[in-house]
Protein backbone atom coordinates (compact mmCIF):
# COMPACT_ATOMS: atom_id res chain seq x y z
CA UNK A 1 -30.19 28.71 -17.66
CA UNK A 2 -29.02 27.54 -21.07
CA UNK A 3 -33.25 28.10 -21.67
CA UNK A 4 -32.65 31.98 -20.70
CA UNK A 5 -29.78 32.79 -22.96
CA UNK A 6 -31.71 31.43 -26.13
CA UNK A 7 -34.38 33.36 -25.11
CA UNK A 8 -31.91 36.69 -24.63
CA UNK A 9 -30.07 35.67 -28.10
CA UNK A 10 -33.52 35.57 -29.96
CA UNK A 11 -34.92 38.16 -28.91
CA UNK A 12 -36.74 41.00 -31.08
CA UNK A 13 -38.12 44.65 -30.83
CA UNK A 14 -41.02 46.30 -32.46
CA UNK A 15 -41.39 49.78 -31.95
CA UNK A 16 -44.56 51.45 -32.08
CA UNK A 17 -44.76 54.89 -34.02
CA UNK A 18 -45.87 57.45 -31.63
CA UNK A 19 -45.36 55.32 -27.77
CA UNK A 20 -42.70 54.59 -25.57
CA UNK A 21 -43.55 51.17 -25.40
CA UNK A 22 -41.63 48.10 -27.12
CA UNK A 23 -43.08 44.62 -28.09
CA UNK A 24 -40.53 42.12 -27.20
CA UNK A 25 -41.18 38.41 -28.74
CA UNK A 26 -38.48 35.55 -28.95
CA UNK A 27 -38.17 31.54 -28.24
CA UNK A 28 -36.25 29.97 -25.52
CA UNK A 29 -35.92 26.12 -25.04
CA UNK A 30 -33.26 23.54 -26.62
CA UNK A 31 -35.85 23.20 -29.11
CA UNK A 32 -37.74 27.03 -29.29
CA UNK A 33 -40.28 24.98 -27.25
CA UNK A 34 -41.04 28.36 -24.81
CA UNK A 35 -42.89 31.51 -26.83
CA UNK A 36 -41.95 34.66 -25.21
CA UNK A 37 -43.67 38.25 -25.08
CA UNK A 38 -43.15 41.17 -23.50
CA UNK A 39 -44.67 45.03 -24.13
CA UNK A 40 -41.81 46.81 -22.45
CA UNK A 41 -41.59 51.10 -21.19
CA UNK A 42 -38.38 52.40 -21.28
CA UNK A 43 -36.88 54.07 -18.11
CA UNK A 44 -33.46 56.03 -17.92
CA UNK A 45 -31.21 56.64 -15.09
CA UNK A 46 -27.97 57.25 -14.22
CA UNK A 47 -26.49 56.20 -17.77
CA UNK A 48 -28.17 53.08 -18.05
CA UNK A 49 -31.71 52.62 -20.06
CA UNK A 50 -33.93 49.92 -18.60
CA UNK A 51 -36.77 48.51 -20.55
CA UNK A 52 -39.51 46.71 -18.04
CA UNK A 53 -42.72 45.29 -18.40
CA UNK A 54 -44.99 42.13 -17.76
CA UNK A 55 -44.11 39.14 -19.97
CA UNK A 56 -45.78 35.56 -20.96
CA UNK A 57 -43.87 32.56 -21.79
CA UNK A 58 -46.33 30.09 -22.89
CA UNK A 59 -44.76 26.47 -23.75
CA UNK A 60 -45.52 25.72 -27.59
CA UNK A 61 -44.26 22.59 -27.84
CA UNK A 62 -45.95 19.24 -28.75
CA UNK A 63 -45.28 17.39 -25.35
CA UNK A 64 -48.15 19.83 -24.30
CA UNK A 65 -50.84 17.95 -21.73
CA UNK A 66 -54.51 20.04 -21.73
CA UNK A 67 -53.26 22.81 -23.61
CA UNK A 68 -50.26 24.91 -23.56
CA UNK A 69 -48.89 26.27 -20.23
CA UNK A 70 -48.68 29.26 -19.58
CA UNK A 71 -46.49 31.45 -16.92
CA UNK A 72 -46.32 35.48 -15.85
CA UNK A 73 -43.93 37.26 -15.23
CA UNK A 74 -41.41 40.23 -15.63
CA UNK A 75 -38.69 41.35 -18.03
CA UNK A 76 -36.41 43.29 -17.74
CA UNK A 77 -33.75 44.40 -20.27
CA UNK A 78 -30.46 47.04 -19.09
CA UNK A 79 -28.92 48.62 -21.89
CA UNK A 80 -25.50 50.53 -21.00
CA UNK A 81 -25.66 53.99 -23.18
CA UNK A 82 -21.82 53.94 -23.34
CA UNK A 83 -21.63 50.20 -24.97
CA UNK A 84 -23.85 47.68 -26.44
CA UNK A 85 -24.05 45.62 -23.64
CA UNK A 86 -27.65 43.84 -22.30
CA UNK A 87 -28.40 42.45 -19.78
CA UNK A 88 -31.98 40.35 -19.59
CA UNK A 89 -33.42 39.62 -16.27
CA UNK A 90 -36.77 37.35 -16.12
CA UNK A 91 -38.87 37.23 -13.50
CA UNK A 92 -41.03 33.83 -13.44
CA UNK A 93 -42.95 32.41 -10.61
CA UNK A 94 -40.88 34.79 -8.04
CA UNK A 95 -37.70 33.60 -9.56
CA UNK A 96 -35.00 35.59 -11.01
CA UNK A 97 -33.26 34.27 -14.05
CA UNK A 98 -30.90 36.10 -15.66
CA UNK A 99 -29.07 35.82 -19.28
């Protein structure tokens, strides 16, 4: 869990020009061991705006055994429009982990 909210606190956008679509990187681990990325569409309803897309976390670190592993997933980010609160929900290997 503690994995999860370093991955929510480092966290960063990058907005295309002309799309919808956000590129979400950030690190996660004690150690920034876990590379995150996400390309994210933004949905709206009912006063909240939800960001959602597939995501790779890919393990960077130099334990690493036949390469670096790799896992799929989803992410999902909830963004109240009356505050500045977010909420990050990651879906990996059918489990829901959220920060």
């Amino acid at each position: 869990m503690r994995a999860v909210a370093s991955a929510a606190a480092l966290l960063g956008f990058v907005a295309p020009a002309h799309s919808q679509s956000r590129e979400v990187i950030g690190q996660a681990g004690f150690l920034g061991e876990w590379e995150l990325t996400a390309t994210v569409t933004e949905r709206i309803g009912s006063g909240i705006k939800e960001l959602v897309g597939p995501l790779n976390f890919k393990h960077v670190g130099i334990c690493t055994v036949d390469g670096p592993e790799e896992k799929k997933g989803e992410l999902r980010l909830r963004i109240s429009e009356k505050s500045t609160h977010v909420t990050a929900t990651l879906l990996i290997d059918g489990s829901d982990l959220a920060a």
